[in-house]
Protein backbone atom coordinates (compact mmCIF):
# COMPACT_ATOMS: atom_id res chain seq x y z
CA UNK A 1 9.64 10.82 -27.52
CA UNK A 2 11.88 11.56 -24.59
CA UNK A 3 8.82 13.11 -22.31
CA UNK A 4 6.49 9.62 -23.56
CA UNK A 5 9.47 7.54 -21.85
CA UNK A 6 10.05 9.59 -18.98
CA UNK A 7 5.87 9.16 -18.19
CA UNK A 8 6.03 5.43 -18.85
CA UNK A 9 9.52 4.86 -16.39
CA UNK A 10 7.35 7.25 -13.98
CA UNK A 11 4.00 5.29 -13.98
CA UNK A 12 6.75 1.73 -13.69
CA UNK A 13 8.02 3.20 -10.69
CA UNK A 14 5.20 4.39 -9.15
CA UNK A 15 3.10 1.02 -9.89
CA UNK A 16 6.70 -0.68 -7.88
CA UNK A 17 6.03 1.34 -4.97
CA UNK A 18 2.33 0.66 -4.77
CA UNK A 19 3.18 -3.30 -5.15
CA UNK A 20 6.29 -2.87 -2.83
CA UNK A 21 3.84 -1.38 0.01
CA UNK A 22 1.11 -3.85 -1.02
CA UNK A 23 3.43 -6.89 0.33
CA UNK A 24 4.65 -4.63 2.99
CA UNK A 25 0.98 -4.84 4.25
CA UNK A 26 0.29 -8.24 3.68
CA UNK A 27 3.48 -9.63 5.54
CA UNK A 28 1.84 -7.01 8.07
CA UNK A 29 -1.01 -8.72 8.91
CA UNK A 30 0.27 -11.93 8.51
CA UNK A 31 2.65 -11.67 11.86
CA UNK A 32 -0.57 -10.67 13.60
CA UNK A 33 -1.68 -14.24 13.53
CA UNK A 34 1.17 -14.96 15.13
CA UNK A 35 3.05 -12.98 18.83
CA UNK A 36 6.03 -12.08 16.96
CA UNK A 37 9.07 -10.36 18.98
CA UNK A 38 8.38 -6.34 19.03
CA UNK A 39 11.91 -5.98 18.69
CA UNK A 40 12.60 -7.63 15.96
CA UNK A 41 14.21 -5.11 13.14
CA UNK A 42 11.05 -6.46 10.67
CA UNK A 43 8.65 -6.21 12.76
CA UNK A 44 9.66 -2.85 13.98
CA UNK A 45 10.01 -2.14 10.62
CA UNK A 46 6.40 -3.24 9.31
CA UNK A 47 4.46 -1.59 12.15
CA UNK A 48 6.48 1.69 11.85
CA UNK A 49 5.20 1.59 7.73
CA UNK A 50 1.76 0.41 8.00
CA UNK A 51 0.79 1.65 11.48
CA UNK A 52 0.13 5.52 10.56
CA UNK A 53 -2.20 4.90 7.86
CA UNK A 54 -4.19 2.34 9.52
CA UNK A 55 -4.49 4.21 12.38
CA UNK A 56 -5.94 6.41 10.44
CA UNK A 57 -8.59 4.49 8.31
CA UNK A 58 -9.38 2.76 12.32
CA UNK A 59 -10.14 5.92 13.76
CA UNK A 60 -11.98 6.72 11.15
CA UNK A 61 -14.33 3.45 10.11
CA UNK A 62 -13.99 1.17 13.28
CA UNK A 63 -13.99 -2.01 11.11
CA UNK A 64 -13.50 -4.49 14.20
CA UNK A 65 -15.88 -7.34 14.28
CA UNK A 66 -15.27 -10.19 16.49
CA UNK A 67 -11.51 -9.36 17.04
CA UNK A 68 -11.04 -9.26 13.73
CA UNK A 69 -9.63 -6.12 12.10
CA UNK A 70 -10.39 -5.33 8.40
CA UNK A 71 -8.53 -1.98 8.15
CA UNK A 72 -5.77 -3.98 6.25
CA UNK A 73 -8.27 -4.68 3.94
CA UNK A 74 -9.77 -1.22 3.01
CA UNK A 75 -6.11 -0.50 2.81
CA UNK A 76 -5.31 -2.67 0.46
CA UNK A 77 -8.71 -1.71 -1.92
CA UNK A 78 -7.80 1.65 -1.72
CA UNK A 79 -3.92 0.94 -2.68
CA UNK A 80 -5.57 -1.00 -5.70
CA UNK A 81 -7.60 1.80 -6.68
CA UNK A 82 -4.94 4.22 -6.46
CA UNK A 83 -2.43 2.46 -8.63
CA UNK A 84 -4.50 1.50 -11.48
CA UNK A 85 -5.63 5.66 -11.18
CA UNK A 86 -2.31 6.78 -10.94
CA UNK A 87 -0.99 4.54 -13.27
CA UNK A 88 -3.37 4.46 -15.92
CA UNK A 89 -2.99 8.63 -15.65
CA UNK A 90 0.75 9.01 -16.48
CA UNK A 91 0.25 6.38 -19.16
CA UNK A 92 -2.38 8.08 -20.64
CA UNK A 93 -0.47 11.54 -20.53
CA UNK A 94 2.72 9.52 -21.94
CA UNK A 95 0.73 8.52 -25.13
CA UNK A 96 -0.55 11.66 -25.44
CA UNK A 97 2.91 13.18 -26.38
């Protein structure tokens, strides 16, 4: 009883920090419609959390078509995937105690 609600507060949590990082990127490529300030604390903030992994999916699937990046969007399919899988895991091993 104890280990099924330990597993179910685990899979909560970890679906928060999947949505969390989800609107992280979003607001992310949002302010690159726009020239906001790179000194701004947010903006600083938002590069220095989504830059690293989208540097990564860049360098390796150059999705750039007509100045247009969709990086952010493989990102964000691959965040989706990832927290129903993760999620739908640690519920399924909760119900299984």
């Amino acid at each position: 009883m104890i280990l099924r609600e330990f597993f179910l507060a685990i899979a909560g949590l970890v679906d928060l920090v999947f949505s969390i990082y989800v609107f992280i990127l979003i607001a992310r490529a949002l302010i690159s419609w726009v020239n906001p300030d790179p000194y701004n604390q947010i903006v600083r903030f938002l590069h220095s959390a989504t830059d690293p992994i989208l540097y990564r999916i860049q360098r390796l699937i150059p999705l750039q078509f007509g100045g247009i990046d969709f990086s952010p969007i493989v990102l964000l399919l691959a965040l989706s995937f990832c927290q129903r899988m993760i999620t739908a895991l640690l519920r399924s091993i909760a119900y299984s105690f």
